[in-house]
Structure formats: C-alpha cells, structure tokens
C-alpha atoms as a PDB file:
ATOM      1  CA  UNK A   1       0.000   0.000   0.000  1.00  0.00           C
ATOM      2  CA  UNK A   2       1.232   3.446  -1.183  1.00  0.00           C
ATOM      3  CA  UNK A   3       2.276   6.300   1.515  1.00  0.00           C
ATOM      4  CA  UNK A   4      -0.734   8.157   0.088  1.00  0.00           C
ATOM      5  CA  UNK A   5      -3.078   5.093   1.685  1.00  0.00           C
ATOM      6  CA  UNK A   6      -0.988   4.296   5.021  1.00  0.00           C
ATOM      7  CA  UNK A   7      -3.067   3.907   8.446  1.00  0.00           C
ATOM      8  CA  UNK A   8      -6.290   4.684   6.731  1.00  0.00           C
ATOM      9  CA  UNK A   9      -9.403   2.349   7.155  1.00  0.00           C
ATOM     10  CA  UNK A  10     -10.989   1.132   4.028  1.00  0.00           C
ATOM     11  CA  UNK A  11     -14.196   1.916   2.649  1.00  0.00           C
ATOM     12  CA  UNK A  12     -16.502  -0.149   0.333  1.00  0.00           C
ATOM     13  CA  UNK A  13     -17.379   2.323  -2.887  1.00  0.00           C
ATOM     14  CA  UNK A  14     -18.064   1.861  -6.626  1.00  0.00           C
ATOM     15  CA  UNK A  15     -15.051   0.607  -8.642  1.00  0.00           C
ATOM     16  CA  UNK A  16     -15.571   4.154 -10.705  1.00  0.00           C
ATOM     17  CA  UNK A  17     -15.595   5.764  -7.666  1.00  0.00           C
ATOM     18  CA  UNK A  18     -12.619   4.341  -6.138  1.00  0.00           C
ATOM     19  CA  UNK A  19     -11.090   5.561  -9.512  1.00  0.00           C
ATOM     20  CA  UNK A  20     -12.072   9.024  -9.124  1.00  0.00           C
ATOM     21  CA  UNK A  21     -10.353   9.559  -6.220  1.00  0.00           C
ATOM     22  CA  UNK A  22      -6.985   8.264  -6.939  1.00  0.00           C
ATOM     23  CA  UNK A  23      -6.848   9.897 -10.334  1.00  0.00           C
ATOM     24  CA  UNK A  24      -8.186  13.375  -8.587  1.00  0.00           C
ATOM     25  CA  UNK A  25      -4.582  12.287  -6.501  1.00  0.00           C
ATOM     26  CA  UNK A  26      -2.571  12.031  -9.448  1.00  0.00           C
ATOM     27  CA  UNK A  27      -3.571  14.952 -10.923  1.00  0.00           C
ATOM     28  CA  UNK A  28      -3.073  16.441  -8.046  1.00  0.00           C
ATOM     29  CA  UNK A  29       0.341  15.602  -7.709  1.00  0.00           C
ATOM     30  CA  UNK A  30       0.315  13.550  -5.006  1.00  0.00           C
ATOM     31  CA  UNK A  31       1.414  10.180  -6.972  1.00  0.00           C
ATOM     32  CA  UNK A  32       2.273   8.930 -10.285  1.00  0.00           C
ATOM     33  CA  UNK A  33      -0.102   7.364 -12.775  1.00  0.00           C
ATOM     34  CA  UNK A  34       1.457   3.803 -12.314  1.00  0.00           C
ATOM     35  CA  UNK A  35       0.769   4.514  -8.217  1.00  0.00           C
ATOM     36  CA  UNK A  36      -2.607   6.115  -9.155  1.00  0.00           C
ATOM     37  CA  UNK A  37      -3.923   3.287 -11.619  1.00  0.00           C
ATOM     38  CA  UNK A  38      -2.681   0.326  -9.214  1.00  0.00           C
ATOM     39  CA  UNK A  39      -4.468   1.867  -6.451  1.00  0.00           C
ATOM     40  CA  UNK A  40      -7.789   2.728  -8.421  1.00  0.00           C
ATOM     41  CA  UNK A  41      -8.117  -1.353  -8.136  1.00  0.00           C
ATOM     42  CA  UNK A  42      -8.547  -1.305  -4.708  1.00  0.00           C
ATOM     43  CA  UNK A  43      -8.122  -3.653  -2.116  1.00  0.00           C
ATOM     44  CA  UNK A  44      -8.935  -7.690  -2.450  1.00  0.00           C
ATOM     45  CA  UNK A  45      -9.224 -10.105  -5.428  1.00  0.00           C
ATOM     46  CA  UNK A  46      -9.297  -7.715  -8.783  1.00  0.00           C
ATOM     47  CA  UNK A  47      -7.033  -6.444 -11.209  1.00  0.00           C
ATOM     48  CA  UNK A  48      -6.677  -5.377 -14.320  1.00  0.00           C
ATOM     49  CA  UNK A  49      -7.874  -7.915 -17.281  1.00  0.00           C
ATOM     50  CA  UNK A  50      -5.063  -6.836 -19.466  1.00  0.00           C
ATOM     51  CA  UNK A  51      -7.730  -5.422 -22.012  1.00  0.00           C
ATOM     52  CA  UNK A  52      -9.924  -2.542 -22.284  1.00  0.00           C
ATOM     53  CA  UNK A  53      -8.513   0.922 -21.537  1.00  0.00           C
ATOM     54  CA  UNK A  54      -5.097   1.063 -19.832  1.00  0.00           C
ATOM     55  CA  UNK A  55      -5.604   3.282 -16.283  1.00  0.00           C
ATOM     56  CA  UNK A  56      -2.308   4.921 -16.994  1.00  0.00           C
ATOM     57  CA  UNK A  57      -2.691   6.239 -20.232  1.00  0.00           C
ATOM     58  CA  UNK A  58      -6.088   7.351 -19.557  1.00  0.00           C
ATOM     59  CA  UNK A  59      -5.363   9.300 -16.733  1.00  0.00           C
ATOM     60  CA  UNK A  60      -2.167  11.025 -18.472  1.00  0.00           C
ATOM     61  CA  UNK A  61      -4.168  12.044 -21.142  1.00  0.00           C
ATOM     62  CA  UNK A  62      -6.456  13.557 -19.238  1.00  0.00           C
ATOM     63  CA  UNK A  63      -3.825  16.368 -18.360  1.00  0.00           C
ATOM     64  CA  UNK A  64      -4.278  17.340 -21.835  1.00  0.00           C
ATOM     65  CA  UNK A  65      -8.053  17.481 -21.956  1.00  0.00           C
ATOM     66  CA  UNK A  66      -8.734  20.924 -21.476  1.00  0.00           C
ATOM     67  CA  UNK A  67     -10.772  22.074 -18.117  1.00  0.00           C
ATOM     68  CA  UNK A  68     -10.982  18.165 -17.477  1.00  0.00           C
ATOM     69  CA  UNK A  69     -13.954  17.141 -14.803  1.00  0.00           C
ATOM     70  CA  UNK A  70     -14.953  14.145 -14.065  1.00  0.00           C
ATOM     71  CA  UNK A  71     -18.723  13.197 -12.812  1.00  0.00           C
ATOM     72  CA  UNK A  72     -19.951  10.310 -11.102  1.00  0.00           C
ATOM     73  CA  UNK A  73     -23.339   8.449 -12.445  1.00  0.00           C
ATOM     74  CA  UNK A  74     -24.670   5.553 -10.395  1.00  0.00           C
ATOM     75  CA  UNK A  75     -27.590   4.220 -13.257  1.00  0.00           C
ATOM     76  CA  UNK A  76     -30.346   1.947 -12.331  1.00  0.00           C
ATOM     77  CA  UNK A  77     -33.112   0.883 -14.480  1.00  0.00           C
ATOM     78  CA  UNK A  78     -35.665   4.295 -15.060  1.00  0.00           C
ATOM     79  CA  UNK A  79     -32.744   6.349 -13.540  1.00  0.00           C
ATOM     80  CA  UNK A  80     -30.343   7.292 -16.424  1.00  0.00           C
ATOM     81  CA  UNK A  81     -29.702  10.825 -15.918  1.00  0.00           C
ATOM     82  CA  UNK A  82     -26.490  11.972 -16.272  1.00  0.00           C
ATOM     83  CA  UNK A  83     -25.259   9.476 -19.290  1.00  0.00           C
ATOM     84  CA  UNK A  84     -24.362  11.577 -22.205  1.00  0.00           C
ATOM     85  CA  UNK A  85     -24.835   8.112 -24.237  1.00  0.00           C
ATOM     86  CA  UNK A  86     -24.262   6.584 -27.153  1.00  0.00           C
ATOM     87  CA  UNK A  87     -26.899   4.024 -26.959  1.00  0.00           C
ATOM     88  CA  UNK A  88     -24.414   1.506 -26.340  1.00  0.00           C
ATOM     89  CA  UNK A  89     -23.115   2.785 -22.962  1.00  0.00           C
ATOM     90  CA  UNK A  90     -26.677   2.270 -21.469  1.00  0.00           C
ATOM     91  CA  UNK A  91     -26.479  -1.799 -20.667  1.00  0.00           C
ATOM     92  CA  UNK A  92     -22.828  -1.277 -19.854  1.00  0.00           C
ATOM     93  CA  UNK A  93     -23.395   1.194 -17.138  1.00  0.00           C
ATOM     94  CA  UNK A  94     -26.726  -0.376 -16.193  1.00  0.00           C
ATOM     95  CA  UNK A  95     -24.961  -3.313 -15.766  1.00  0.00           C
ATOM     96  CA  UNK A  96     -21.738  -2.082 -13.549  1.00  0.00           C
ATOM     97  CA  UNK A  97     -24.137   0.237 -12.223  1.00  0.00           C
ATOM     98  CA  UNK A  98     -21.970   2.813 -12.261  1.00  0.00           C
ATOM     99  CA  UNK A  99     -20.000   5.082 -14.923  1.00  0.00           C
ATOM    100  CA  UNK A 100     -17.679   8.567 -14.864  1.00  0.00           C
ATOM    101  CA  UNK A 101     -18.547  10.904 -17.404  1.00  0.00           C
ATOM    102  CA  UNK A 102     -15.843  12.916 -18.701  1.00  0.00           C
ATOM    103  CA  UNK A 103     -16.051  16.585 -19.857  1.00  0.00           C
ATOM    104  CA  UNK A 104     -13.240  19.250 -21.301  1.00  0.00           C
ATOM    105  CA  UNK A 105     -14.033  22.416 -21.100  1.00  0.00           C
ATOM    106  CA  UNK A 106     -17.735  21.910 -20.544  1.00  0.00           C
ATOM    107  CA  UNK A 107     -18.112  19.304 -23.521  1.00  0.00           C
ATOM    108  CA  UNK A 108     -18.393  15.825 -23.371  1.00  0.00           C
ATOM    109  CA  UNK A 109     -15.642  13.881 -23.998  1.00  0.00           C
ATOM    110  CA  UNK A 110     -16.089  10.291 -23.386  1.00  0.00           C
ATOM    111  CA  UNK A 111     -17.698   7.768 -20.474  1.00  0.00           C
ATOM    112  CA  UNK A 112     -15.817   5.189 -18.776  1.00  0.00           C
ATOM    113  CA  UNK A 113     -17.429   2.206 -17.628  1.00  0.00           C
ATOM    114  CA  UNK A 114     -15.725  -1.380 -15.714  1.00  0.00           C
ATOM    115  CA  UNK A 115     -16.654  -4.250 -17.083  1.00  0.00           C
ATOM    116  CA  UNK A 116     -16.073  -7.396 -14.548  1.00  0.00           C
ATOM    117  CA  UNK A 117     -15.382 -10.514 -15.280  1.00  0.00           C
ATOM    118  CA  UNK A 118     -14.809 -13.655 -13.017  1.00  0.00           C
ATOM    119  CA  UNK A 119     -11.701 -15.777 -13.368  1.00  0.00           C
ATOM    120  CA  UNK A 120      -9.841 -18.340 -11.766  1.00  0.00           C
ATOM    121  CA  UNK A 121      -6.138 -17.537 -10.647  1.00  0.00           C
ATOM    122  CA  UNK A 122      -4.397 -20.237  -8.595  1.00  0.00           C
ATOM    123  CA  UNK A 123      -7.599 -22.036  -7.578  1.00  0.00           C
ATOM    124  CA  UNK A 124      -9.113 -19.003  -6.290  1.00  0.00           C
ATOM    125  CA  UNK A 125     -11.737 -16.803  -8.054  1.00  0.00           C
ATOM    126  CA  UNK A 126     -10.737 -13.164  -8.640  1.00  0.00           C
ATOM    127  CA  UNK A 127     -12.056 -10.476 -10.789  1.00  0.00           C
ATOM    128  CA  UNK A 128     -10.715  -9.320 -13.798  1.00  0.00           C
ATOM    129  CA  UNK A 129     -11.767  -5.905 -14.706  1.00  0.00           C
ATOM    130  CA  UNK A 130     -12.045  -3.842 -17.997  1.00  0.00           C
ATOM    131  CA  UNK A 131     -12.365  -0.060 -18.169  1.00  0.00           C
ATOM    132  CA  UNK A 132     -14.918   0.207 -21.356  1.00  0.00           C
ATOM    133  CA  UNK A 133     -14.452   4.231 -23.076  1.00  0.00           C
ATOM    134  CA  UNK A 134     -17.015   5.268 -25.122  1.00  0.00           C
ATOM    135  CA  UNK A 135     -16.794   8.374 -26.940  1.00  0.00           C
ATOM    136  CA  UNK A 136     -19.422  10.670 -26.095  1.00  0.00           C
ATOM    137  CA  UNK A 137     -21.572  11.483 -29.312  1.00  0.00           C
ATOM    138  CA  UNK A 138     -20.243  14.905 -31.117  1.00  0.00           C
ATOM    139  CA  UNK A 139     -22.114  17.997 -29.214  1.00  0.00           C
ATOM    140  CA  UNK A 140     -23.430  15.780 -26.521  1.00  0.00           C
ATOM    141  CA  UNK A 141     -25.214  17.789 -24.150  1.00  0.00           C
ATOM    142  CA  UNK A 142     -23.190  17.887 -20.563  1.00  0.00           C
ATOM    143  CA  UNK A 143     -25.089  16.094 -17.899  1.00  0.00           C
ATOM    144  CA  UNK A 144     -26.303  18.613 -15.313  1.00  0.00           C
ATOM    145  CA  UNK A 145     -24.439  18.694 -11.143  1.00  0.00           C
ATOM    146  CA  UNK A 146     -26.035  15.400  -9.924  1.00  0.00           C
ATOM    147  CA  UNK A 147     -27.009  16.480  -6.328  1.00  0.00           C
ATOM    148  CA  UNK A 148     -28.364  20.659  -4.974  1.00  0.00           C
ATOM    149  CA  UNK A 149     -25.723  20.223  -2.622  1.00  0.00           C
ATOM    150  CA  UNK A 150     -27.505  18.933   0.243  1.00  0.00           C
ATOM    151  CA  UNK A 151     -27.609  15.629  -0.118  1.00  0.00           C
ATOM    152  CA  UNK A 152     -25.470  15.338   3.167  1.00  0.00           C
ATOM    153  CA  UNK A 153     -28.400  17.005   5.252  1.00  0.00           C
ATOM    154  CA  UNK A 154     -31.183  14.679   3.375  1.00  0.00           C
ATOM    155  CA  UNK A 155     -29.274  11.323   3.851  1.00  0.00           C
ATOM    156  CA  UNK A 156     -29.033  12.272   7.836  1.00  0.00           C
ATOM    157  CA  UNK A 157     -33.078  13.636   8.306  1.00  0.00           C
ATOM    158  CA  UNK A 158     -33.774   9.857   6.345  1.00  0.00           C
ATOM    159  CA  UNK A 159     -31.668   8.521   8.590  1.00  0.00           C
ATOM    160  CA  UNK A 160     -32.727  10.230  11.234  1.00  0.00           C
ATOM    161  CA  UNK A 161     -36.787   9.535  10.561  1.00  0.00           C
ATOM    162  CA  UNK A 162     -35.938   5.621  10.162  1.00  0.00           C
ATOM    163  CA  UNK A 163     -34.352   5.337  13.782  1.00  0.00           C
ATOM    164  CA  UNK A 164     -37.376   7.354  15.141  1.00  0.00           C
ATOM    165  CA  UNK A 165     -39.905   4.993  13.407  1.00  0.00           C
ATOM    166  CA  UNK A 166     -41.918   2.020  14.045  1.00  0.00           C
ATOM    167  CA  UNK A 167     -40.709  -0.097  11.062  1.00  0.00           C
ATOM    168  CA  UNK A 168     -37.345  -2.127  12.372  1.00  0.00           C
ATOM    169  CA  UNK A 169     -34.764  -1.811   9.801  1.00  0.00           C
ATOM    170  CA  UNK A 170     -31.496  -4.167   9.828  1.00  0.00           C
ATOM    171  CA  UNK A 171     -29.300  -1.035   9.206  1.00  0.00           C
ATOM    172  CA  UNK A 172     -26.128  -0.603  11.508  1.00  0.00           C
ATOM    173  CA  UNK A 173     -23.807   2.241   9.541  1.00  0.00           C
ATOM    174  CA  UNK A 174     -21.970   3.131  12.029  1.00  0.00           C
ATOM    175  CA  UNK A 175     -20.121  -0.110  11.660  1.00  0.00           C
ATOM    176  CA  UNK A 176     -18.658  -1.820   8.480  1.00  0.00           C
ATOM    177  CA  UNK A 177     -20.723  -3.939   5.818  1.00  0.00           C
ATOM    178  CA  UNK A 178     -20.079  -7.808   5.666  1.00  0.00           C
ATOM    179  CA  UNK A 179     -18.412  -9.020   2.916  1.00  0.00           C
ATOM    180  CA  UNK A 180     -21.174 -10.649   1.545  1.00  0.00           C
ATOM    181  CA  UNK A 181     -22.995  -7.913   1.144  1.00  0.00           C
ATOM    182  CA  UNK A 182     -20.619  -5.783  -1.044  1.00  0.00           C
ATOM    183  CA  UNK A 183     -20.941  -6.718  -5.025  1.00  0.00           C
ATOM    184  CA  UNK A 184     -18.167  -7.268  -7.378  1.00  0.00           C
ATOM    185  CA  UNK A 185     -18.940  -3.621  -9.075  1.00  0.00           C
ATOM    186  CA  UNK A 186     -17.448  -2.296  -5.693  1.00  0.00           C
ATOM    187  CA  UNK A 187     -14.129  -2.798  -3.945  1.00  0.00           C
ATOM    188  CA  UNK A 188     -12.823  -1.529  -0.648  1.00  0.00           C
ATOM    189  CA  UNK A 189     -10.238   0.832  -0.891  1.00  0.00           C
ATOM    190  CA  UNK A 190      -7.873   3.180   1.472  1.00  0.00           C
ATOM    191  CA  UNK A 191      -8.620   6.869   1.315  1.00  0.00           C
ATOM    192  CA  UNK A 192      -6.102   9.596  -0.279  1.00  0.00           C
ATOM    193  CA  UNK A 193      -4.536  11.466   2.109  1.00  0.00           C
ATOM    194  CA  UNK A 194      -6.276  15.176   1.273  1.00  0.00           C
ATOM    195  CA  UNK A 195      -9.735  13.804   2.254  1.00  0.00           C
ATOM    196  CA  UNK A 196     -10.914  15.458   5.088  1.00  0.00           C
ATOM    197  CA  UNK A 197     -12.078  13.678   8.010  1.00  0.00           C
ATOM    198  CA  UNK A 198     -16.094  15.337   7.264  1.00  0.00           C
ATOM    199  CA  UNK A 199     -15.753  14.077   3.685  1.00  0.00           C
ATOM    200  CA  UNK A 200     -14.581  10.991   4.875  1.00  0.00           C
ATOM    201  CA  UNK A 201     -17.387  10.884   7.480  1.00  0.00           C
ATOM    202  CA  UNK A 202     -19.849  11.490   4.618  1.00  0.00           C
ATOM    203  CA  UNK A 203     -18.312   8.940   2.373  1.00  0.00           C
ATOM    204  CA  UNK A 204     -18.501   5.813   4.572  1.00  0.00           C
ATOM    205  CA  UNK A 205     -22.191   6.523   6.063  1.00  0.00           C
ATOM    206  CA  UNK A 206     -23.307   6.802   2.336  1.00  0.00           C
ATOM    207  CA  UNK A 207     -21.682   3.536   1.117  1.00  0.00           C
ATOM    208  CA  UNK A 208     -22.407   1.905   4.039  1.00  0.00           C
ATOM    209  CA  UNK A 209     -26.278   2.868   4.050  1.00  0.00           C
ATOM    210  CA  UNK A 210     -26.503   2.414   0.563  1.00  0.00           C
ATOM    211  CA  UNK A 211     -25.079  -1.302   0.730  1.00  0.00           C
ATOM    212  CA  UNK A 212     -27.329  -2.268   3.415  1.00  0.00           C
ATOM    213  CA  UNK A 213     -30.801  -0.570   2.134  1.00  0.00           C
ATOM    214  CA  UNK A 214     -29.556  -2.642  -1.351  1.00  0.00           C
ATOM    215  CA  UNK A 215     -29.126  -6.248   0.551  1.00  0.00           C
ATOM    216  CA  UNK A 216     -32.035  -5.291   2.579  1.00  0.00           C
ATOM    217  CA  UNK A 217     -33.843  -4.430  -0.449  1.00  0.00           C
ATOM    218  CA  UNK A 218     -33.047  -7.773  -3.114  1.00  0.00           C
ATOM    219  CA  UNK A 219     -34.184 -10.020   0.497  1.00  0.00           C
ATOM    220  CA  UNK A 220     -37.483  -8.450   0.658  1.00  0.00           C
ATOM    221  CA  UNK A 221     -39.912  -8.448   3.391  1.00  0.00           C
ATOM    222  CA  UNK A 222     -39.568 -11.829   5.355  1.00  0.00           C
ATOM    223  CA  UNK A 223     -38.999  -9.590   8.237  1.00  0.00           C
ATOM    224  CA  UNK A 224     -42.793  -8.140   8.369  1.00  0.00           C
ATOM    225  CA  UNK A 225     -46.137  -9.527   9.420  1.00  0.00           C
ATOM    226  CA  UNK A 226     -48.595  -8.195   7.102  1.00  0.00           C
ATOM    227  CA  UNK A 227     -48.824  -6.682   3.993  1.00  0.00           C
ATOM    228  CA  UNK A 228     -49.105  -2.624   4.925  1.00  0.00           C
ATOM    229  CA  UNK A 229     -45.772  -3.504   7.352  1.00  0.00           C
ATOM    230  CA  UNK A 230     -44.176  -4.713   4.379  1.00  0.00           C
ATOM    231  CA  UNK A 231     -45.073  -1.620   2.374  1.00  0.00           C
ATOM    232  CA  UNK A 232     -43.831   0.411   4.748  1.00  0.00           C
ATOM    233  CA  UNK A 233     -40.808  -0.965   5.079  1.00  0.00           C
ATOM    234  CA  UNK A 234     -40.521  -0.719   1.493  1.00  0.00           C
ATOM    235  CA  UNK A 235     -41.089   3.023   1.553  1.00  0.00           C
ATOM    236  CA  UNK A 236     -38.222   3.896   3.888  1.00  0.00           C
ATOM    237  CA  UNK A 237     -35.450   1.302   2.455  1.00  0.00           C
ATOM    238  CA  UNK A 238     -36.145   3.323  -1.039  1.00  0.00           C
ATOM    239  CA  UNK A 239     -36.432   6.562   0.628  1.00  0.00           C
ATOM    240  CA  UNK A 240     -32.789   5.449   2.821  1.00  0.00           C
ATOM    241  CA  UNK A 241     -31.449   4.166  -0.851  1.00  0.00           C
ATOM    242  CA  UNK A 242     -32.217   7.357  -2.950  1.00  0.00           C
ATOM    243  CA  UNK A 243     -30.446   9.193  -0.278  1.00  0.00           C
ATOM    244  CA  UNK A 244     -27.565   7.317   0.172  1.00  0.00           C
ATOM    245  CA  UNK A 245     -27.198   7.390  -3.576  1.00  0.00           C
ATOM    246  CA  UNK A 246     -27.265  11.393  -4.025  1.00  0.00           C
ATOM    247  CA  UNK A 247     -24.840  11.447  -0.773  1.00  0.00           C
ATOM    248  CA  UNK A 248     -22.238   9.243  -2.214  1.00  0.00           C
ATOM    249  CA  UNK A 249     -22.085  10.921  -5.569  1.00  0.00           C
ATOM    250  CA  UNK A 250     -21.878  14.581  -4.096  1.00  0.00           C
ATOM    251  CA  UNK A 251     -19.498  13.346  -1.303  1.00  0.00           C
ATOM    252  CA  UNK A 252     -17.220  11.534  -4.561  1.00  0.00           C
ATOM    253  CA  UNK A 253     -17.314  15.003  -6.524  1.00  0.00           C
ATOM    254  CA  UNK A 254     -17.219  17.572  -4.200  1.00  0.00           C
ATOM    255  CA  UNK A 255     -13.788  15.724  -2.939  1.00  0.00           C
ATOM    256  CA  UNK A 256     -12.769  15.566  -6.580  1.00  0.00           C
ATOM    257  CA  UNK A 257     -13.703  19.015  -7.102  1.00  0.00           C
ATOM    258  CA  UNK A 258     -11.452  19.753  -3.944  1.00  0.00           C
ATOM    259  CA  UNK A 259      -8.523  17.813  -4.863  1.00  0.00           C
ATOM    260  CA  UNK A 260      -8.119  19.942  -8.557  1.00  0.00           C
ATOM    261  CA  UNK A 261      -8.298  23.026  -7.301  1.00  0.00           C
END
C-alpha cells in the first residue's frame, strides 16, 4: 500500500468511484499514474484484465483534456440521468451500475465504464476488470451537477426519521458492511490522504447505508407480518437508498472538485 493510503481504514465504494479519487490524486500531484492506476483497483481479489482501456494512459491524457472534470453516475433501471450516451453505454453502465462521465471544457468527452469478469487464478476466483471508453456522441449535451448540494443534510433527516420509526430496519452504519454484502462492481479501498475527516465521514455513512438498504432491499420483506408492514418498510429502504445514492455521488465530486483546485 502506497504512503498516500498508510493507516487509513478502508471503505466499500463503486469501482468508478474508487477511480475518481486516486486519479483526482494524481492529478493532483500527489502520486504517479502507475501509483494512481494500481491503487484505483482497490483492495482484495481484482485487477486489471489486461484489455480494455489502460488506467495509466487514460489518466495522463487527461492532463491534456482541457478544463478536465470528471462526474460520477450511479444508473439503475428508469434512472439514467447523467449518461451523455451513445446508446451503447446504457447496458454497460446499467450493468456495472456505475459510470464517470468525462467533460473538457464543458463538452463531453467520453464515459468510462468497468466491465467485470470472473476468473480463476491459482484455484481461487478473482475479478478481472475492464475499463470500457465510449466516446461521447459529437455535441453531446453535458449532464447537469447530480445532487443541490444537500444531499449530506437529506441522507441524515432519512436517517434520522428511520431510527425514530416504528418499522425495524437491519441497518447498523456506524459499523462496516459484511463481505457478503458488497458486489463485485465495488471494492474496498484506502482513502487519499487530502480527504478530510467530514468528507470521509460522509463517504462511509453513504456507502455503508446504501449497501445495506440494497441487501435489505433484493431479500425483501420476510422480516414483516402483514402486507401494509411490508409496504412500509418498502417506503423507507427506497427513501434510505435514494439518499444514500445522491450522498455518495456529491461526497465523490465535491472531494474531486477539492482535490483539482
């Protein structure tokens, strides 16, 4: 683990995520690309496939995209704003879940998407992944900020409205998520060194609540009595997920934003 990572506790994010930060390092100046791309894999059984778009060349280049930004998208079926398309990019970010849209100068440049798949390495199973870019189509139409900036305040009053209700949620964020309950689109990873201890904060109560209100969501209701319970429930995992969602993704790019300048 790099100097930029040492005696910092890992947190569970997207992969595209995890590659946000650690470029927003490098371009920083805080590490090379090689340090930059090897850490953007995070920590546990992943690593580059060997195909797809190579981490250090795409972050190098993107010294020489004017005015680069980069924007987090977390996609799910009915929720696709902020992909700048082609068509094709739709199933792969639906499918990872996840994408980084990338914009010089206020155009669109391209999308990057991972693209996971499971091998076997030494009798183990790992996961290989591939950084899909898609051009962005010519004059694409820059996806507007994804959050009003108070998507900190809304995740905590959810939050805060759960732990005062009568529906009992399984949802502990204040301590980390199993292993079984993170999917292969994420991967743990140390922090760079310029976050802050709030952004931090914000970071690992978003990831966290938005892992659990997920597992809690794909089990369904065997935890209720009766239908209206199980409604109910419903309501406030969704309400919990949406916010956890819109915190993660401002927490990710206000942190990038930081770390440019």
């Amino acid at each position: 683990m790099s100097e930029a990572a040492a005696g910092r506790d890992l947190v569970a994010l997207p992969r595209a995520a995890v590659l946000m930060l650690w470029t927003a390092a490098y371009l920083r100046g805080d590490l090379g690309p090689d340090d930059a791309a090897r850490m953007s894999h995070g920590v546990g059984r992943s690593g580059p496939s060997g195909e797809g778009t190579d981490l250090f060349e795409w972050m190098t280049a993107l010294r020489r995209l004017p005015l680069a930004q980069l924007r987090l998208v977390l996609p799910a079926p009915g929720r696709l704003a902020g992909l700048v398309g082609p068509p094709p990019v739709v199933p792969l970010a639906l499918e990872a879940e996840q994408a980084i849209i990338v914009t010089g100068a206020g155009i669109a440049d391209h999308t990057l998407v991972p693209v996971l798949t499971p091998v076997e390495v030494e009798g183990r199973e790992v996961t290989a992944v591939t950084w899909a870019k898609v051009e962005a189509p010519l004059g694409a139409q820059v996806p507007p900020a994804a959050t009003s900036g108070s998507a900190r305040e809304e995740l905590l009053r959810a939050l805060r409205r759960t732990a005062e209700g009568s529906i009992d949620l399984d949802l502990v964020p204040e301590e980390p998520v199993e292993a079984a309950r993170i999917p292969p689109t994420w991967i743990s990873t140390a922090l760079p060194r310029h976050v802050d201890g709030a952004a931090a904060h914000l970071l690992v109560l978003a990831s966290r609540t938005l892992l659990l209100t997920r597992s809690e969501i794909e089990e369904g209701h065997g935890h209720t009595i009766d239908l209206s319970e199980a409604l109910a429930r419903r309501g406030l995992l969704d309400e919990l997920h949406e916010a956890a969602r819109a915190a993660l993704v401002e927490a990710i790019e206000r942190i990038v934003l930081d770390e440019l300048g």
